[in-house]
Each structure stands twice: as structure tokens, then as C-alpha cells.
Protein backbone atom coordinates (compact mmCIF):
# COMPACT_ATOMS: atom_id res chain seq x y z
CA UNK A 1 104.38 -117.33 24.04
CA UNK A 2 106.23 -119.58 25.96
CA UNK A 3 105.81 -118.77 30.24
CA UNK A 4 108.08 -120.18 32.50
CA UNK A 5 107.58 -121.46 36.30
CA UNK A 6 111.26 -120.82 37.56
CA UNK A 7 114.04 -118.18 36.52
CA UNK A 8 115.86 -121.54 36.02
CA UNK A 9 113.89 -123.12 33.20
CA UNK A 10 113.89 -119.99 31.35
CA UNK A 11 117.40 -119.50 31.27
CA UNK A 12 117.99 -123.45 30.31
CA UNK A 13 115.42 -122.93 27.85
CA UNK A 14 117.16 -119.81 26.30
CA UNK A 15 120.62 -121.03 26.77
CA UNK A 16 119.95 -124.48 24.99
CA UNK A 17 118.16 -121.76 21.98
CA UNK A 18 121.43 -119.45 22.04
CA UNK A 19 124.01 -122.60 21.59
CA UNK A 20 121.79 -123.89 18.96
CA UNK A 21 121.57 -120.81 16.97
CA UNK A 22 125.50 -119.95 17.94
CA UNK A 23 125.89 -124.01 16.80
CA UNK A 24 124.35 -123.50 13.22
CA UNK A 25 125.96 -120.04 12.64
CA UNK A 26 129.20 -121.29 13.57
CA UNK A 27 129.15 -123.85 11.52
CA UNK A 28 128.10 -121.66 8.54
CA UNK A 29 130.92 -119.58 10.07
CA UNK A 30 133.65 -122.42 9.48
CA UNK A 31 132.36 -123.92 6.24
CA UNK A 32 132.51 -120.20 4.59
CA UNK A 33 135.99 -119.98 6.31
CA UNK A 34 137.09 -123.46 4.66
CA UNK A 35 135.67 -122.32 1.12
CA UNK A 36 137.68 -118.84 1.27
CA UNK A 37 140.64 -120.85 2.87
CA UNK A 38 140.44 -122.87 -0.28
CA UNK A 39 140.09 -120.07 -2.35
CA UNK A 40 143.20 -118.14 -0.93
CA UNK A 41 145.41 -121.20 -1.40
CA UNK A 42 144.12 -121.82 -5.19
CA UNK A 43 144.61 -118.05 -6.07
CA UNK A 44 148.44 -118.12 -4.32
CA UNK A 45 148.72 -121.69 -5.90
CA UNK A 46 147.69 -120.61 -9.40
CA UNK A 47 149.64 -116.77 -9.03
CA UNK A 48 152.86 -119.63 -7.88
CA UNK A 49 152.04 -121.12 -11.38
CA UNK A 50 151.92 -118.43 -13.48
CA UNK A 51 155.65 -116.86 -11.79
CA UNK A 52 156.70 -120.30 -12.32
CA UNK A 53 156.08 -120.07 -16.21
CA UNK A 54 157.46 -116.83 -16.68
CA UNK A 55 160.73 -117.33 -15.23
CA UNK A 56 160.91 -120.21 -17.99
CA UNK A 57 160.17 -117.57 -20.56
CA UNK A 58 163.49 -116.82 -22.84
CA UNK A 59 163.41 -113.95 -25.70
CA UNK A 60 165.22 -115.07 -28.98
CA UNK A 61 167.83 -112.65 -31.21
CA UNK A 62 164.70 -112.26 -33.18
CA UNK A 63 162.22 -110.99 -30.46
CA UNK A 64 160.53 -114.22 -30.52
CA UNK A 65 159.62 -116.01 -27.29
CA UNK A 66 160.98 -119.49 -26.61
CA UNK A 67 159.39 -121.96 -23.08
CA UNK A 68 161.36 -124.70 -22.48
CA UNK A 69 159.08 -126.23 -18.88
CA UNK A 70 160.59 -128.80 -16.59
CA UNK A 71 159.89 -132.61 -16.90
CA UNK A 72 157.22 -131.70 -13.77
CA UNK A 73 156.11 -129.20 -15.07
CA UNK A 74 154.97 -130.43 -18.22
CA UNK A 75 153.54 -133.42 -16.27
CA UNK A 76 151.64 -131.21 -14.34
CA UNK A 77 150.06 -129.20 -17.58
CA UNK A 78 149.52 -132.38 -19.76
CA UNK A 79 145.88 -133.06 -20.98
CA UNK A 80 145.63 -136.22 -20.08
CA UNK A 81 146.59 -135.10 -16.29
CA UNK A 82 143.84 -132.21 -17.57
CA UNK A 83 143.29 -130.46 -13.98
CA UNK A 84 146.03 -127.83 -14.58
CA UNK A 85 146.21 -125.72 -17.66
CA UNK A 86 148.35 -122.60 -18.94
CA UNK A 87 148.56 -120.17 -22.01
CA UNK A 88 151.15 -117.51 -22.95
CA UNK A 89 149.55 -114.18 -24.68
CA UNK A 90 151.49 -111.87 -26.23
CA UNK A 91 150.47 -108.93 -27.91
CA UNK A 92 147.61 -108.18 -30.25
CA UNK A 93 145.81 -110.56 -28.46
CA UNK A 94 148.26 -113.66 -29.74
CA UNK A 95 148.64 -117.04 -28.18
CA UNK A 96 152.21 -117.81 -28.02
CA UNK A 97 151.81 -120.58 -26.01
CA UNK A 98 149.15 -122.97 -24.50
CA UNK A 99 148.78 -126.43 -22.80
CA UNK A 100 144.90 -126.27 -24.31
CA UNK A 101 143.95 -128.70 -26.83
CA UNK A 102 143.47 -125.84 -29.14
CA UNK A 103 145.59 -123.45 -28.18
CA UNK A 104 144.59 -121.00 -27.00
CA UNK A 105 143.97 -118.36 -24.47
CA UNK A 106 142.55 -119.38 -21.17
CA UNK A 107 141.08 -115.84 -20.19
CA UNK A 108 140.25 -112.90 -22.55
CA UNK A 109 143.15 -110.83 -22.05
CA UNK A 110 142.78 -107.26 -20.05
CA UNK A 111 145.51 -104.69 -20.93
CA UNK A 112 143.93 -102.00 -18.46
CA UNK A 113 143.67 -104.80 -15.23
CA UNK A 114 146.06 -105.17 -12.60
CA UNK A 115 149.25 -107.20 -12.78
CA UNK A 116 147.61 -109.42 -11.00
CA UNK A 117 143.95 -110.73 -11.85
CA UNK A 118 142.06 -114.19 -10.58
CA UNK A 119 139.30 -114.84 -12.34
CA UNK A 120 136.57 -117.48 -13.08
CA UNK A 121 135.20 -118.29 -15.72
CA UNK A 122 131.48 -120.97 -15.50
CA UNK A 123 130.82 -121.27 -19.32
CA UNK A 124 131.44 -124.54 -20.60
CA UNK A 125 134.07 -125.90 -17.73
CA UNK A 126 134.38 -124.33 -14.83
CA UNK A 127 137.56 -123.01 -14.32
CA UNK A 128 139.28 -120.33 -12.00
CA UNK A 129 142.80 -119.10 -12.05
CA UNK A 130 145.21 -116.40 -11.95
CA UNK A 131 146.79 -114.11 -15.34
CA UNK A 132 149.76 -111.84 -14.44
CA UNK A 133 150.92 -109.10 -16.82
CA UNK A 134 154.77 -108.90 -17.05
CA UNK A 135 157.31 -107.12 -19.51
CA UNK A 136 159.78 -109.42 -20.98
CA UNK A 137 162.07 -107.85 -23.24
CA UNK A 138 160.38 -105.03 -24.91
CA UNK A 139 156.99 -107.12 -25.24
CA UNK A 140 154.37 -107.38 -22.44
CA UNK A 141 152.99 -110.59 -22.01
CA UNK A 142 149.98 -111.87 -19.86
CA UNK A 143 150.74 -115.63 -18.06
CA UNK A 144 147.57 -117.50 -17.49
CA UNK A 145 147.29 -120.57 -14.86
CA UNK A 146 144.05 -121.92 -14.34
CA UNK A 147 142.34 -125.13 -12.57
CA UNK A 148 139.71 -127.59 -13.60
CA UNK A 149 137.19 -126.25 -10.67
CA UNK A 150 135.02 -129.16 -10.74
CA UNK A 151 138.28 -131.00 -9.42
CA UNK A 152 138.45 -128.33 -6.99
CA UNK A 153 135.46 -128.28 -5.47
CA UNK A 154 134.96 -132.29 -5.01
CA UNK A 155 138.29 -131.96 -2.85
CA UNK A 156 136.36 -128.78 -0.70
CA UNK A 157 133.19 -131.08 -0.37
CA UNK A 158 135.60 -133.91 0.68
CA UNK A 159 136.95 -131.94 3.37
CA UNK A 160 134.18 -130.09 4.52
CA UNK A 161 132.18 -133.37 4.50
CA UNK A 162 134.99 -135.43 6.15
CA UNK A 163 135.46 -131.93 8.76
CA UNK A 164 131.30 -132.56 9.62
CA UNK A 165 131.66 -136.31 10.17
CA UNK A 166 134.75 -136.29 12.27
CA UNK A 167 133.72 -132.80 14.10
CA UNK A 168 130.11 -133.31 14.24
CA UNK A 169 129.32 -136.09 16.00
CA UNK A 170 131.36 -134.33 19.18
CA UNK A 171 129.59 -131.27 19.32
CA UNK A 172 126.38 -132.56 20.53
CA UNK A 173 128.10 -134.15 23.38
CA UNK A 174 130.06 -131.18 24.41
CA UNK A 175 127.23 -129.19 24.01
CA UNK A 176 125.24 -131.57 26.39
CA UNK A 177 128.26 -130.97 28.75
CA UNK A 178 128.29 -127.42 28.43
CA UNK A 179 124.32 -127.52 29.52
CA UNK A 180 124.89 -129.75 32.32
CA UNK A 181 127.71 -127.61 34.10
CA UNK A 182 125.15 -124.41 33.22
CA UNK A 183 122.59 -125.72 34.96
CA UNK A 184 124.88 -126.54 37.59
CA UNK A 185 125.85 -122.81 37.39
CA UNK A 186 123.02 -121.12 37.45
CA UNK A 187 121.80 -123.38 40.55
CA UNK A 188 124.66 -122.20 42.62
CA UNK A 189 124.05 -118.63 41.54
CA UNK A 190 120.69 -118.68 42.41
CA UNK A 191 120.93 -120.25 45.59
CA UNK A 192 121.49 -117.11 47.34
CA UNK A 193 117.70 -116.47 46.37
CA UNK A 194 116.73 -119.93 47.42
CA UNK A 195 118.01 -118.94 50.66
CA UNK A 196 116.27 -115.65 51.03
CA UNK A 197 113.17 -117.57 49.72
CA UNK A 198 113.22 -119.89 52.68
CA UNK A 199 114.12 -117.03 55.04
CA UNK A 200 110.81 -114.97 53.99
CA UNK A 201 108.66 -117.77 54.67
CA UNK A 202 109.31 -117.37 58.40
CA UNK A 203 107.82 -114.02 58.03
CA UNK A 204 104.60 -113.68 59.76
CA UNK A 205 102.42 -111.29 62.27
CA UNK A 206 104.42 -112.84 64.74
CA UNK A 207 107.55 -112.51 62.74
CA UNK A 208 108.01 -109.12 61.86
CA UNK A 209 111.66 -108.70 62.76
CA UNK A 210 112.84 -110.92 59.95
CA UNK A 211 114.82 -109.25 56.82
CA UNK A 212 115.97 -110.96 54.10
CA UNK A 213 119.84 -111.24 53.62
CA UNK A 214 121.84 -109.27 51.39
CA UNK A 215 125.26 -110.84 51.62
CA UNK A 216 126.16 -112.77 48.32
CA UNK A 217 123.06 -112.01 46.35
CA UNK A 218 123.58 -110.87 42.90
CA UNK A 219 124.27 -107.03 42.32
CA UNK A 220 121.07 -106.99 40.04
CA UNK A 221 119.17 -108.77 42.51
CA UNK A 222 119.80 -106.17 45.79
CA UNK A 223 117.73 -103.42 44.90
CA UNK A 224 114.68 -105.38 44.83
CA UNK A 225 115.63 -107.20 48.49
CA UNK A 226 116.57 -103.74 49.68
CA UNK A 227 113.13 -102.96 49.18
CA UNK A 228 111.64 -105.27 50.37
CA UNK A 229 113.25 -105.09 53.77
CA UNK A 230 112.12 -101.44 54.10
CA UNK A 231 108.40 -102.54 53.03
CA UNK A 232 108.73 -104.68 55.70
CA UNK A 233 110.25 -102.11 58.12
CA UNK A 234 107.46 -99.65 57.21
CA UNK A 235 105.10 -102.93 57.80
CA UNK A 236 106.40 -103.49 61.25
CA UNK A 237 106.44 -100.19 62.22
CA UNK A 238 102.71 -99.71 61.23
CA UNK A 239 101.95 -103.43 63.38
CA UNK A 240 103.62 -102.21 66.64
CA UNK A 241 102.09 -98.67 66.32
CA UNK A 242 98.66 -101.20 66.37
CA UNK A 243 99.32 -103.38 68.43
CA UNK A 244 100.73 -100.54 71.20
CA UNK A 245 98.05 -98.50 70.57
CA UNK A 246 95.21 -101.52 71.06
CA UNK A 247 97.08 -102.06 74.28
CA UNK A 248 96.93 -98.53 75.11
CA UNK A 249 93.47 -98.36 74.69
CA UNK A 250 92.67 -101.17 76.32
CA UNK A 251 94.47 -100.16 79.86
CA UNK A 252 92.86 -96.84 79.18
CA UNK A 253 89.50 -98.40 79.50
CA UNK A 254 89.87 -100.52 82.14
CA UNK A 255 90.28 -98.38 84.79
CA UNK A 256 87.17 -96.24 83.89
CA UNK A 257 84.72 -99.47 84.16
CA UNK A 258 86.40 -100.78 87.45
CA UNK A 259 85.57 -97.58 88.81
CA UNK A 260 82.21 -97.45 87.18
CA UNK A 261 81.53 -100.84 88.01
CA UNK A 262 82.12 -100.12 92.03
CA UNK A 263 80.06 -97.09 91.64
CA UNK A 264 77.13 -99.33 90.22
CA UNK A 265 77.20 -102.09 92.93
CA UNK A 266 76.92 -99.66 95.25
CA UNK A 267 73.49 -98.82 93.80
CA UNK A 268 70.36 -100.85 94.59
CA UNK A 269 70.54 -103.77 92.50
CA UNK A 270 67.31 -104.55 92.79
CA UNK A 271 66.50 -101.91 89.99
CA UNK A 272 65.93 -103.84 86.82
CA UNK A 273 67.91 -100.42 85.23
CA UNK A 274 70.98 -101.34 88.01
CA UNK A 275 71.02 -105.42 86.23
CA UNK A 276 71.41 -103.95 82.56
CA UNK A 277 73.55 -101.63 83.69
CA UNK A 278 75.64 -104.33 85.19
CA UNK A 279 75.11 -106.33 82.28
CA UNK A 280 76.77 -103.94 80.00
CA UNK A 281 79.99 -103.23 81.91
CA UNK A 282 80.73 -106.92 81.91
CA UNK A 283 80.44 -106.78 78.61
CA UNK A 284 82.60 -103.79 77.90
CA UNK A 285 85.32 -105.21 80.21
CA UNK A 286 84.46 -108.42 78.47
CA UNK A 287 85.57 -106.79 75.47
CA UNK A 288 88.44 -104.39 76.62
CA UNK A 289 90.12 -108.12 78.18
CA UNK A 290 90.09 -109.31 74.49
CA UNK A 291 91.76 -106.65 73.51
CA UNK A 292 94.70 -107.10 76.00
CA UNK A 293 94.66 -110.22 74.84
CA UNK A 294 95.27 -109.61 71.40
CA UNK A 295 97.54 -106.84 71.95
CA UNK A 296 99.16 -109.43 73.86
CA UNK A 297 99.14 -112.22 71.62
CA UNK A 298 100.72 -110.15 68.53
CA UNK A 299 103.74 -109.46 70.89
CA UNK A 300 104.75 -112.84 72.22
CA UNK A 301 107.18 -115.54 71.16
CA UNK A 302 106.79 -119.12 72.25
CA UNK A 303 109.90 -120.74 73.03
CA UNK A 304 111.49 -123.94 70.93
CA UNK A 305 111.06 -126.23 74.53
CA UNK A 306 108.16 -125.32 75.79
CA UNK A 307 105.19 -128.15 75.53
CA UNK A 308 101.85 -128.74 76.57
CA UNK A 309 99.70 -131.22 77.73
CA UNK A 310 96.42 -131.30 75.30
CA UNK A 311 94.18 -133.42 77.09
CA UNK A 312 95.25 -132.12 80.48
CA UNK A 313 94.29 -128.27 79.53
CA UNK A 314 90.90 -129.28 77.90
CA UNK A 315 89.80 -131.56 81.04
CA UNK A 316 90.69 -127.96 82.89
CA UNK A 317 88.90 -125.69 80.86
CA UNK A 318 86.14 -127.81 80.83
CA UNK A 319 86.00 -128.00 84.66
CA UNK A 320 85.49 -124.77 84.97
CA UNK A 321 82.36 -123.85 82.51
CA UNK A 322 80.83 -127.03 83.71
CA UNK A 323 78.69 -124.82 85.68
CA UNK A 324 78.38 -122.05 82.68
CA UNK A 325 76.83 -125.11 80.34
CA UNK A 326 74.57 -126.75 82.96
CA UNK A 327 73.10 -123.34 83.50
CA UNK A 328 72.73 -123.31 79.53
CA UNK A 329 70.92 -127.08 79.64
CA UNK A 330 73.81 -128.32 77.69
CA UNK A 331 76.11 -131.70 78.40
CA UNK A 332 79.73 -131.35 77.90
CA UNK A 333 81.49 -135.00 76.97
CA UNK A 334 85.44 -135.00 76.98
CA UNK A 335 86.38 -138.27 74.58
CA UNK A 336 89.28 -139.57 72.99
CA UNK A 337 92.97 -140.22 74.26
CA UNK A 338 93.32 -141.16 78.31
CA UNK A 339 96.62 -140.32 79.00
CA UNK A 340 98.60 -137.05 78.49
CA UNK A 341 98.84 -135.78 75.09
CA UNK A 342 102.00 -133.62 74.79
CA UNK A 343 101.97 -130.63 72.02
CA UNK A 344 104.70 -127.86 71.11
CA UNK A 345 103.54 -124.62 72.95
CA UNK A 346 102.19 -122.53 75.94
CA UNK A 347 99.44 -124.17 78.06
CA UNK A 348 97.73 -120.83 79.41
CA UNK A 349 97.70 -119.81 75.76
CA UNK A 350 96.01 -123.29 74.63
CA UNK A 351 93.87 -123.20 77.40
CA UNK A 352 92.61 -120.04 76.69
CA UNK A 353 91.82 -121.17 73.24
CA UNK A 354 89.80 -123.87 74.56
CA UNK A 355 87.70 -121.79 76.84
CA UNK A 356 86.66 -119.76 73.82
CA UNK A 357 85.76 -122.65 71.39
CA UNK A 358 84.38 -123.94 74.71
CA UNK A 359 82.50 -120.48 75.08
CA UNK A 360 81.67 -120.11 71.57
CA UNK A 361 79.96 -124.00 71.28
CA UNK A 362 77.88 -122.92 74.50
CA UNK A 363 76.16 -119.38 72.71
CA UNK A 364 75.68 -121.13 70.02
CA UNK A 365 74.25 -124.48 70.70
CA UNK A 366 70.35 -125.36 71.66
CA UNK A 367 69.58 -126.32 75.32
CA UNK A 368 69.65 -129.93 76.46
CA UNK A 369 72.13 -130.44 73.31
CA UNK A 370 75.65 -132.25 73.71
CA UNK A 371 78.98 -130.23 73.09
CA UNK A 372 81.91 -132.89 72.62
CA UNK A 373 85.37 -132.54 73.04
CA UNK A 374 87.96 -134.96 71.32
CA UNK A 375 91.62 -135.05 72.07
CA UNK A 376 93.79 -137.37 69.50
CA UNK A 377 97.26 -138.43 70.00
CA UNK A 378 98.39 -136.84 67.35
CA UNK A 379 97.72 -133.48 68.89
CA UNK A 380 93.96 -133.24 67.38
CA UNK A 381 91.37 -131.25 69.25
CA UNK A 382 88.02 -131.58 68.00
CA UNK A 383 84.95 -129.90 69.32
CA UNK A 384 81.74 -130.63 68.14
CA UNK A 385 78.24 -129.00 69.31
CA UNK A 386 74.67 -129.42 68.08
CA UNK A 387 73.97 -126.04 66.88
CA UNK A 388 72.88 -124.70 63.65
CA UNK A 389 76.31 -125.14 62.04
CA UNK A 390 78.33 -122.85 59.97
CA UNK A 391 77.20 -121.64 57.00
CA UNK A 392 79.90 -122.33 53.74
CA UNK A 393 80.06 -118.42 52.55
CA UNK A 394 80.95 -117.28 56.43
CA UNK A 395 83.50 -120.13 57.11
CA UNK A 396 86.19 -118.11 55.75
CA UNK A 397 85.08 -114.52 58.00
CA UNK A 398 84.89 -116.43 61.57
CA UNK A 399 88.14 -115.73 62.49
CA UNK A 400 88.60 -112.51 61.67
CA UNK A 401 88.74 -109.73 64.06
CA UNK A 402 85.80 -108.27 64.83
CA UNK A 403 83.30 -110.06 62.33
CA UNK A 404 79.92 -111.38 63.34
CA UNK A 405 77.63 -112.54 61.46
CA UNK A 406 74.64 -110.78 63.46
CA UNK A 407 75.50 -107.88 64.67
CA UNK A 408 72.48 -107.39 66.84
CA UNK A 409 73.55 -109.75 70.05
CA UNK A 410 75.12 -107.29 71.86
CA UNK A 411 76.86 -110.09 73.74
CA UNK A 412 79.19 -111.03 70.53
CA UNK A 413 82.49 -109.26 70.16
CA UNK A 414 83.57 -111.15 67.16
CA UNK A 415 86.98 -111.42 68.98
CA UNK A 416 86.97 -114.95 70.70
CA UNK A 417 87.63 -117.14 68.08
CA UNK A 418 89.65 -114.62 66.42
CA UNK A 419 92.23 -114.94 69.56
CA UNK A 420 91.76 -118.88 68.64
CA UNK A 421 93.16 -118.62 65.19
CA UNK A 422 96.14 -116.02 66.65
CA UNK A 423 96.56 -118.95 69.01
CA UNK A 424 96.91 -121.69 66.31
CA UNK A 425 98.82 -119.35 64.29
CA UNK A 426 101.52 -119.05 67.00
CA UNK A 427 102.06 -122.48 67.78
CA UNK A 428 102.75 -123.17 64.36
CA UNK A 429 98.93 -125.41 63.99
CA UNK A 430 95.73 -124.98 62.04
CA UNK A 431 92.37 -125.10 63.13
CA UNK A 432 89.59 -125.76 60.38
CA UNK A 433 85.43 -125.58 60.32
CA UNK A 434 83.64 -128.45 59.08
CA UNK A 435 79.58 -128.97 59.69
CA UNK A 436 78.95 -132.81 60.69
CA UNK A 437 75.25 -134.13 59.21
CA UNK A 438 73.10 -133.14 61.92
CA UNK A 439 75.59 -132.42 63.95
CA UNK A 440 76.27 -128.61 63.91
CA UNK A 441 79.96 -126.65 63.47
CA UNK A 442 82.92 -128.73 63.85
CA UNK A 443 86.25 -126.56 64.40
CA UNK A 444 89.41 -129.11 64.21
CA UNK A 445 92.12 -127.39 66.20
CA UNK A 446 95.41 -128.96 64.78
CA UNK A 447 98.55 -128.31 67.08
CA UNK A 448 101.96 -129.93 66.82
CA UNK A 449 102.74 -132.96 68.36
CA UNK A 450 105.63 -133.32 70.82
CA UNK A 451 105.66 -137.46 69.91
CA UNK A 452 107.58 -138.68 73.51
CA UNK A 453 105.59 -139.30 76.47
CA UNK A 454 102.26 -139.55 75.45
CA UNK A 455 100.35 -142.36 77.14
CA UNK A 456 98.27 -145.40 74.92
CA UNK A 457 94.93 -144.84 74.63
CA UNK A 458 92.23 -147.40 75.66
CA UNK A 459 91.76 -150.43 73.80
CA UNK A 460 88.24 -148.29 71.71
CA UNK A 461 91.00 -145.06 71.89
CA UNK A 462 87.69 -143.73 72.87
CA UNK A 463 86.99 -142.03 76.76
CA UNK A 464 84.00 -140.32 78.06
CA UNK A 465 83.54 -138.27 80.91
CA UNK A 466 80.29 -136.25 80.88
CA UNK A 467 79.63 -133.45 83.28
């Protein structure tokens, strides 16, 4: 069975079948048309005949039957002519006249037929023609006509050979015509769908307001876009009940551990209970600020103008956990472009994604081992640690929310890189994982460049500023 990859190509594909099939049966169509045409006119032609003859038909004083035919007329009937014949029967079955080399009757003679009768007789010579029954005086006579058939049908081959060759060779263009201004057609009836295509692929989590258009699609196509604009109604409805509730949550929660937490620091903190204590309410409000974050993050809407300089945020974030790494034993390099690399998007929400690849490279990497971060003019931001690296099957699960892959640090949320990828995602970028040779995770953070004002890069493109 044949499958098709577009709505299009199938109904080419069965349209070219139909006019090929219509083609052939039409043509069947008009060559049985032609042979009964041909057929008609030969019965009325012969029945002509026959009337013809009679009318020349004279009854004598003694009941006899006298035929006196027109100079045409006996052209027309003469043997050596030989496509036209005639015969006069009387009754008992007697041939009173005949244009027959041995005169005699053309047909066997019917008495209880119609007046009328064509017939056809395939014995020796084809032959087909008309008898007519008629009273004439006080005798009843039967008329025969009849025509050489093999005459007959060379002049139907003629013409429906001579229709094919002069007809023929113009269907297959028109036919090609016909197909082009199909296609042309069906494109312009399906572009309302190409439309609504285009339209859906701006739906996202950030995108949930988007519907798909039902102006000037076709009637059998609006039930299905009507439902999927409630799907995604019922979808967006379900995302904002999240993301308020999230949000909810999270405000709910952080009032209880600021109080908490001023209730603990007023305790002796020299208590090793007091430090873990301490310890776990930064990482509860750790975890309830991700959550604001998130809840944040599936709510906002960058703006078509607003840019960002790359290099500028990264030399920023990295400023400030210079301290965190040193404390860590770890060396944090900025390389790559010198001069301001300028990306579509919000530079709080960038730099925020840097601080938690920057926070993420710092857990995760050995002391006294080198965390690099490379800013490209084309709006590249790799960072590269050390570490262990990222195994192939969990690649796929690091951003998603939640997810660790050892859930026994308590100090892992599974939500930092997770706000990352929602990041990316809104600033229209993609960040992937690669693990160098010896060289730990790799997370390429792709965002789009603005291409004006970025400054040339040193003559390696290479810069390094170590902390």
C-alpha cells in the first residue's frame, strides 16, 4: 500500500489515477457511441432503402408486381458496385425480385415480426440490413435492403482510427494542463492549513495564548482546529493553575523560614545542632527561590528589542563566585571574544543562567581543577569544568525539573539547570551537553546573536583572565 508524506501528493497521486481511469472509460465511452452512431444511421439508411423500393412497386391488371428503379438506383444495387443489395418477397415465401446474383431472398422472411425488422446475418458475408412488411394491393410483401458489412465496418475503423489520431495526441496535453492548474488548486486550498501550520509552531510553555485560526479553513477541516484550540485552552488553563500555584507555594514558604531563620540566629551558634540547623534553612530557601523563579520564568515574555551583552554578564557572574570557587580550590578562566558580544534577550535572565552553570561546574568539579568559560561572537557560551563528566543515558534527564541523579546530596535541588534550559528556551537558543576527553561536562549555551556592535576579537580570538 502506497503511504503518502503530504495531503498534497495523495490527492495528485489519486487525481492523475481518476483522469486515467475516467481517460480510458471515456474513450471506450465514445468508440461504443461511434459504433451505435454508425449503427443508427445504417438501420435509418437501409429502412430509407427499403421505402425507397416500395414506392417503385406497381401492381399489374393481373395481380402481378412490376419495379421499374431509377437510373441511381439501379447504380446503387448493381453487383459490380456489390455493397448495396435488395430483394422483393412476396407470398409463399417467393422472390419476386432481387439485385442478388441468384435471386433471391436476402433474409428468411418473418410473417409474425414487426413491420419493421434490422437484422444481421454473419454466415458466409456479413451483411446487416433492414426488411419492412407492407400491403400492396391485396398481397403483402416484405422489402429487404441490406449492406456488404465488411464495407461497413472498414469505414467505422477509418473513423474511429482517424477520431484517435487526430483526438489523441491532445488529450495527454490537456490532461497535463488539467494536473498542473490542480495542483495549483489544491495548493491554494490548502494554504489556509499551511498557515495554521506555521501559526502552531509558535506554540510553546511560553506560548500558551496562541490558537490556531479558523477564518477561511475548509468546512471539513474546522472541527478538528476547533478542537484543538480547546485542548489547548484546557492545556493553558492546567499550566497557569501550575504555575500560580508553584508561586503560591513558594511565597507561602518564605515567610515561615525568614521567621525561622531569625529565630535560629538568635540561638547560640556555637552549637554544632544551631550550624545544621542553619544549614538546612538555606537550603530550603535555596529551594523555595527556585521555585519563584520558575514560577516566574513560565510567566514572562521577552520583548522583540531587548539585547544583551554575553561577555559582559559572564565577566559579572563570574566576579561574584570568584570567592565561592577559591573557597572550592578551583580556577575560573574567562576566554574567548574581548569586546561586547550582543545577544537577543534579558541580561538578569542570562545572567542568572550563568550563575547556575557557574554553580553547577563548581559542585561538581574536583579541587584545584580549572572551570573555563568561552564567549564566541556568534553568541556561543561554552563552559567547560574538569569533573567526572556526564554520563550518555542521563544527558537527556539534566534539565528536567527536579531530576538528580543522586538523590542523597541533600544540597541538590535538581532545579538549577532546569531554570537554564527555561532560560534558553525563552530566548529562542539551545544549550547542549557534550563530555571533552579528559575534560569533564561541556554544556554549549547557544543564544541568538544580535550581529551589530560587537567588537573584533584579538588577533588568537582567544582572552584569558583567571581569577
Amino acid at each position: 500500500m502506497i503511504r503518502f508524506k503530504s495531503i498534497l501528493s495523495r490527492i495528485v497521486v489519486l487525481h492523475v489515477i481518476a483522469v486515467a481511469i475516467t481517460s480510458i472509460l471515456m474513450s471506450l465511452a465514445l468508440s461504443w457511441l461511434l459504433t451505435v452512431a454508425a449503427s443508427n444511421i445504417h438501420n435509418e439508411a437501409m429502412e430509407e432503402q427499403a421505402e425507397a423500393i416500395a414506392r417503385q412497386l406497381v401492381v399489374e391488371t393481373d395481380d402481378s408486381f412490376s419495379l421499374h428503379l431509377p437510373p441511381d438506383q439501379q447504380g446503387l444495387y448493381s453487383q459490380p458496385y456489390g455493397r448495396y443489395s435488395y430483394a422483393v418477397v412476396g407470398e409463399n415465401d417467393k422472390v419476386l425480385f432481387s439485385s442478388l446474383k441468384d435471386r433471391g431472398a436476402i433474409f428468411p422472411v418473418d410473417p409474425r415480426g414487426p413491420a419493421v425488422q434490422f437484422i444481421e446475418r454473419k454466415a458466409e458475408a456479413p451483411i446487416s440490413g433492414a426488411s419492412i412488411r407492407r400491403v400492396i394491393g391485396r398481397q403483402t410483401v416484405y422489402i429487404q435492403t441490406a449492406e456488404d458489412l465488411s464495407n461497413r465496418d472498414v469505414l467505422t475503423d477509418d473513423i474511429v482510427a482517424d477520431f484517435y489520431k487526430n483526438v489523441g495526441w491532445i488529450t495527454l496535453p490537456i490532461l497535463l494542463i488539467l494536473l498542473a492548474v490542480d495542483i495549483v488548486i489544491f495548493r491554494r486550498a490548502l494554504f489556509p492549513l499551511k498557515t495554521a501550520s506555521e501559526i502552531a509552531q509558535q506554540i510553546s510553555p511560553a506560548r500558551t495564548d496562541v490558537r490556531l485560526p479558523i477564518a477561511g479553513l475548509p468546512r471539513e477541516v474546522r472541527p478538528l482546529v476547533q478542537a484543538i484550540n480547546q485542548a489547548l485552552d484546557r492545556l493553558d488553563q492546567g499550566f497557569r493553575s501550575q504555575r500560580e500555584f508553584t508561586a503560591d507555594a513558594a511565597h507561602e514558604l518564605r515567610t515561615p523560614l525568614s521567621v525561622l531563620r531569625a529565630r535560629v540566629d538568635m540561638l547560640d551558634g556555637r552549637d554544632d545542632g544551631v550550624k545544621a540547623l542553619k544549614t538546612d534553612i538555606e537550603a530550603m530557601s535555596r529551594t523555595v527561590g527556585q521555585l519563584l523563579d520558575i514560577a516566574e520564568l513560565d510567566a514572562v515574555q521577552l520583548g522583540l528589542d531587548e539585547r544583551a551583552d554575553l561577555r559582559a554578564a559572564c565577566a559579572e557572574v563570574l566576579e561574584s563566585v570568584v570567592p565561592l570557587a577559591l573557597q572550592s580550590g578551583h580556577d575560573i578562566a574567562l576566554l574567548g571574544a574581548s569586546g561586547p558580544v550582543w545577544v537577543h534577550g534579558n541580561t538578569e535572565m542570562i545572567k542568572r543562567a550563568i550563575g547556575n552553570l557557574a554553580d553547577n561546574a563548581i559542585k561538581h568539579t574536583p579541587p584545584r581543577a580549572a572551570i573555563e568559560f568561552t564567549v564566541e561572537t556568534s553568541g556561543l557560551l561554552a563552559v567547560r569544568d574538569h569533573g567526572p563528566g556526564i554520563p550518555v543515558e542521563d544527558q537527556e534527564n539534566i534539565f528536567r525539573r527536579f531530576w538528580r541523579r543522586d538523590r542523597s546530596k541533600p544540597a541538590s535541588t535538581g532545579l538549577g539547570l532546569a531554570i537554564v534550559h527555561r532560560i534558553v528556551e525563552l530566548h529562542g537558543g539551545t544549550i547542549k551537553i557534550a563530555n571533552g576527553p579528559g575534560r569533564g561536562a561541556e554544556f554549549l549555551m547557544q543564544l541568538q546573536p544580535v550581529g551589530t556592535g560587537q567588537a573584533e576579537p584579538d588577533t588568537d580570538g582567544r582572552r584569558a583572565e583567571d581569577a
